[in-house]
C-alpha atoms as a PDB file:
ATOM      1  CA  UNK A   1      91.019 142.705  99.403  1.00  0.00           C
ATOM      2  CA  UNK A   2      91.839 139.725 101.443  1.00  0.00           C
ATOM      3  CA  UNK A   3      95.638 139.121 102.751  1.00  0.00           C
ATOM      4  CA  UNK A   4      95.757 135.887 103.610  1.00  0.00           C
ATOM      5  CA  UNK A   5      99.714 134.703 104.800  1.00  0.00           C
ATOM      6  CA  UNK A   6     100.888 131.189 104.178  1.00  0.00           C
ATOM      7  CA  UNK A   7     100.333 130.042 107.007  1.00  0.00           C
ATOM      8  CA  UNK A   8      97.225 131.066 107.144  1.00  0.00           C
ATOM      9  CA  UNK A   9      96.117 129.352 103.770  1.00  0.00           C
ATOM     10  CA  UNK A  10      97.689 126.157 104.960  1.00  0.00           C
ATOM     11  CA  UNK A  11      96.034 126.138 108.301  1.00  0.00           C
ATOM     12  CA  UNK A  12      94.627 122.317 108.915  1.00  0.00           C
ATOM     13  CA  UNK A  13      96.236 120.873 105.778  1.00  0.00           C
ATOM     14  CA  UNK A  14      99.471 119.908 107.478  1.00  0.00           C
ATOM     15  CA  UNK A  15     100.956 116.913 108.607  1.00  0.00           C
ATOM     16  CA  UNK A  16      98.507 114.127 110.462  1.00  0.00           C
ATOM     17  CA  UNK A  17     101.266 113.304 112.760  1.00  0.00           C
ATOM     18  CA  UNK A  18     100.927 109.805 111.919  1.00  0.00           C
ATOM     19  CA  UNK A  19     103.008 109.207 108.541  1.00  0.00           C
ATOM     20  CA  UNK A  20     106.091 108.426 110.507  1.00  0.00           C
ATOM     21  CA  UNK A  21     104.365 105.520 112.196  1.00  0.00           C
ATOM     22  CA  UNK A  22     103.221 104.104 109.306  1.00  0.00           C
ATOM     23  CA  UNK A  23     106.088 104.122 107.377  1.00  0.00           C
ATOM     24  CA  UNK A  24     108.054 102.403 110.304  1.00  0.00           C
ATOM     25  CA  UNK A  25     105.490  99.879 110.405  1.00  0.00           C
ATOM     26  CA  UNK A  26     105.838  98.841 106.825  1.00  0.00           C
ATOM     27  CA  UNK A  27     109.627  98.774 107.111  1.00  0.00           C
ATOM     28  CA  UNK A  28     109.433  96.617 109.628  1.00  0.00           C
ATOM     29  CA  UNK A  29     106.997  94.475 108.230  1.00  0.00           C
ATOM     30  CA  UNK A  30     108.782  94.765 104.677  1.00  0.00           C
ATOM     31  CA  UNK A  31     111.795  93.152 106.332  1.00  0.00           C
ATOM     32  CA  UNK A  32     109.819  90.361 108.045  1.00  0.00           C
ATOM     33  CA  UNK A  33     108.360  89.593 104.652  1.00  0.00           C
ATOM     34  CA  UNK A  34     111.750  89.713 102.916  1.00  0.00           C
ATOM     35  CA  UNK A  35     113.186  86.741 105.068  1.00  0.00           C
ATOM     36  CA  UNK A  36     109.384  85.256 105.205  1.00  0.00           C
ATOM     37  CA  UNK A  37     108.420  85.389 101.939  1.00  0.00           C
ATOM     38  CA  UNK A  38     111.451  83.043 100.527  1.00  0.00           C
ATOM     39  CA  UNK A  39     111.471  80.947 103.806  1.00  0.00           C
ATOM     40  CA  UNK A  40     107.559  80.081 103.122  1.00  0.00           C
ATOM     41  CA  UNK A  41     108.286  79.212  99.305  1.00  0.00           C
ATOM     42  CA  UNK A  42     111.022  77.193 100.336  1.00  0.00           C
ATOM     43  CA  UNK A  43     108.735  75.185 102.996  1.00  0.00           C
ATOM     44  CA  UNK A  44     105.979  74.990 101.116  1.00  0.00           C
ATOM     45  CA  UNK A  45     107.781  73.721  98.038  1.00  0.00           C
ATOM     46  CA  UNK A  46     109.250  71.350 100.087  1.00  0.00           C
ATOM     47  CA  UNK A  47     105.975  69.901 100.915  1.00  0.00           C
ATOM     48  CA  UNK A  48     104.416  70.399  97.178  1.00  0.00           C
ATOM     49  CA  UNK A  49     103.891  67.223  95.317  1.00  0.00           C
ATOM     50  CA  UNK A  50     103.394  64.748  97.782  1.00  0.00           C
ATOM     51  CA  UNK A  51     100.817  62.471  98.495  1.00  0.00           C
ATOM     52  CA  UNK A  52      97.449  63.736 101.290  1.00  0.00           C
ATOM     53  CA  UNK A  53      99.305  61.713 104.031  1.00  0.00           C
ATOM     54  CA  UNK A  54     102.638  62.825 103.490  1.00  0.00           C
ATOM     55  CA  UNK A  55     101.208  66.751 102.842  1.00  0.00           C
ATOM     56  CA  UNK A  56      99.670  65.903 106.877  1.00  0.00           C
ATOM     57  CA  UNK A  57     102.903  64.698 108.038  1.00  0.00           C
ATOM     58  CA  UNK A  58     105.062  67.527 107.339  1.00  0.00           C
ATOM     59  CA  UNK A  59     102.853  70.520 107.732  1.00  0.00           C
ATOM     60  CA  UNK A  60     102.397  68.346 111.724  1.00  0.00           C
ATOM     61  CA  UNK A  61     106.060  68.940 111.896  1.00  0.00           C
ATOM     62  CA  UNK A  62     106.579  72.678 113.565  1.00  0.00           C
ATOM     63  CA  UNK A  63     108.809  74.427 111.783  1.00  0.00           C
ATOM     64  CA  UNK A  64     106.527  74.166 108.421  1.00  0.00           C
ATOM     65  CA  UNK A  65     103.431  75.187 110.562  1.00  0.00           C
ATOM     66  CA  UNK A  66     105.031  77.718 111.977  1.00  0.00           C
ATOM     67  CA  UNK A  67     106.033  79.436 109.199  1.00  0.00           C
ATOM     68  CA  UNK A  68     103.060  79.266 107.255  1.00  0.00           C
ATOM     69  CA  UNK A  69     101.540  80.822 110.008  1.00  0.00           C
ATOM     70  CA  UNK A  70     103.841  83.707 110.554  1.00  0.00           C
ATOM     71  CA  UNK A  71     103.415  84.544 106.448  1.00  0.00           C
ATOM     72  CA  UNK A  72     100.364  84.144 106.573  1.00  0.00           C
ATOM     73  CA  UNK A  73      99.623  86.908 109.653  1.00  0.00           C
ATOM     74  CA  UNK A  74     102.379  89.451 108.528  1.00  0.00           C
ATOM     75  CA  UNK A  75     101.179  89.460 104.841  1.00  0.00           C
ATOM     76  CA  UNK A  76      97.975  89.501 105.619  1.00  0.00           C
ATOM     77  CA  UNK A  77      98.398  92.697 108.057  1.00  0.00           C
ATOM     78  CA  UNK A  78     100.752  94.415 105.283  1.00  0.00           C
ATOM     79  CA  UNK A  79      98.091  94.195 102.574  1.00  0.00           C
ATOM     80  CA  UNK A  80      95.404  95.465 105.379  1.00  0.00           C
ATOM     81  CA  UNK A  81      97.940  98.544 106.104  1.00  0.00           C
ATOM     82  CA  UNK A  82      97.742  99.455 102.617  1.00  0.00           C
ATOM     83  CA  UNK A  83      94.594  99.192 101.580  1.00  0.00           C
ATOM     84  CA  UNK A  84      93.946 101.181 104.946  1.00  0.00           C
ATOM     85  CA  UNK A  85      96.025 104.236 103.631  1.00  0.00           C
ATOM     86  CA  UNK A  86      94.058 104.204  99.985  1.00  0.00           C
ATOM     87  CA  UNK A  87      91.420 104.393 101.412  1.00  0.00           C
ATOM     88  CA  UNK A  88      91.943 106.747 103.912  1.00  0.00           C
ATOM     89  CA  UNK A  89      93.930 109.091 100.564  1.00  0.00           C
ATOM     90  CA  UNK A  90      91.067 108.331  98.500  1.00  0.00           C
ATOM     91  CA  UNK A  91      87.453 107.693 100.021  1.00  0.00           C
ATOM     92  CA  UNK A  92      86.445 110.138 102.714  1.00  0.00           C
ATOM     93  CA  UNK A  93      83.027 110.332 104.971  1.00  0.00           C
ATOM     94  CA  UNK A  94      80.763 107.338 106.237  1.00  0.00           C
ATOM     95  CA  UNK A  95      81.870 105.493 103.113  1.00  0.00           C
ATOM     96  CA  UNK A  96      85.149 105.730 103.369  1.00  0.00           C
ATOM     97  CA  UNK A  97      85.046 104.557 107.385  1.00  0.00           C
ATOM     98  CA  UNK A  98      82.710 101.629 106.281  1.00  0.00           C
ATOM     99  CA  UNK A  99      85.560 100.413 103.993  1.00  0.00           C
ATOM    100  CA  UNK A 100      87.955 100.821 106.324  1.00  0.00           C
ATOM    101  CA  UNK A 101      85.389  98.426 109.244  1.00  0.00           C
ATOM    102  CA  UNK A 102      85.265  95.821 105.840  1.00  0.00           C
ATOM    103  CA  UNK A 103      89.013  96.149 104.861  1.00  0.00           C
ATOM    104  CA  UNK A 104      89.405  95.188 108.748  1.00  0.00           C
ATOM    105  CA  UNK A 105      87.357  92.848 109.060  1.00  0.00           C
ATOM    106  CA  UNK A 106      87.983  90.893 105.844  1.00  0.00           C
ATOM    107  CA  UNK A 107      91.619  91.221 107.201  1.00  0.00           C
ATOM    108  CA  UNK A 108      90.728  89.225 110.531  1.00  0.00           C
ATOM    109  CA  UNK A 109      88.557  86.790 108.689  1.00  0.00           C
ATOM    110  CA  UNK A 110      91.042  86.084 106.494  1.00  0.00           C
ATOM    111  CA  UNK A 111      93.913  85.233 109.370  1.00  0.00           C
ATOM    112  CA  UNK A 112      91.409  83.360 111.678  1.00  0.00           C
ATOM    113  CA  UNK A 113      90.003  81.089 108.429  1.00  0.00           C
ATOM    114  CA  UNK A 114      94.054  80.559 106.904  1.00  0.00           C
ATOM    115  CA  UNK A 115      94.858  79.920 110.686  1.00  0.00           C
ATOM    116  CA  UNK A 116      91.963  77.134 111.011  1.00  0.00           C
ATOM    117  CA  UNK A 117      93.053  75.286 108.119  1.00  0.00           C
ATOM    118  CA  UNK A 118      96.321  75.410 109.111  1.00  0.00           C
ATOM    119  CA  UNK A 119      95.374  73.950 112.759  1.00  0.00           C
ATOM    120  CA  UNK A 120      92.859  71.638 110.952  1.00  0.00           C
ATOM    121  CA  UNK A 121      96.130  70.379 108.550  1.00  0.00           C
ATOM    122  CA  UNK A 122      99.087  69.931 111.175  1.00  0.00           C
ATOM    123  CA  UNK A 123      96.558  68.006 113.653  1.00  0.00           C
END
């Protein structure tokens, strides 16, 4: 007969010391996207409708460019955190640290290709 205390049965299945970070991180990011989110509809709506040349003029103007490009980087890093922590709940071994390389990369691709055509549009 085996006796085995709590503790002991628990031993490496406790906290990863890292839930505390994460969760701050997606407040904070929630928030940004809160005032974001609306602020992006509202500029983009703004500019919705128009003809090519007026679409180029105002997304040249700063303020749309600027906030298409902030939306753009914090949503895009919010979705990445996420799928990040599914996967990391979920998939374990080599393929669940290959997902996590494509999640990341995808993530970057995404930012640098939205962030182009944004450049490409305001100039």
């Amino acid at each position: 007969m085996r006796f085995i205390t709590d503790r002991k049965r628990a031993e490496g299945l406790g906290s990863a010391r890292a839930g505390t970070h994460h969760h701050w991180k997606m407040m904070i990011s929630s928030a940004a996207l809160v005032v974001l989110v609306p602020l992006f509809v509202f500029t983009f709506g703004l500019g919705l409708g128009g003809s090519h040349a007026e679409v180029l003029a105002y997304f040249a103007r700063p303020f749309p460019a600027i906030v298409t490009a902030l939306t753009l980087i914090a949503v895009t890093l919010h979705c990445k955190a996420e799928a990040d922590e599914a996967i990391i709940d979920y998939v374990h071994g080599v393929k669940g640290k290959l997902l996590l390389v494509a999640v990341t990369v995808l993530a970057w691709v995404m930012i640098a290709a939205g962030l182009f055509a944004l450049v490409k549009l305001a100039l």
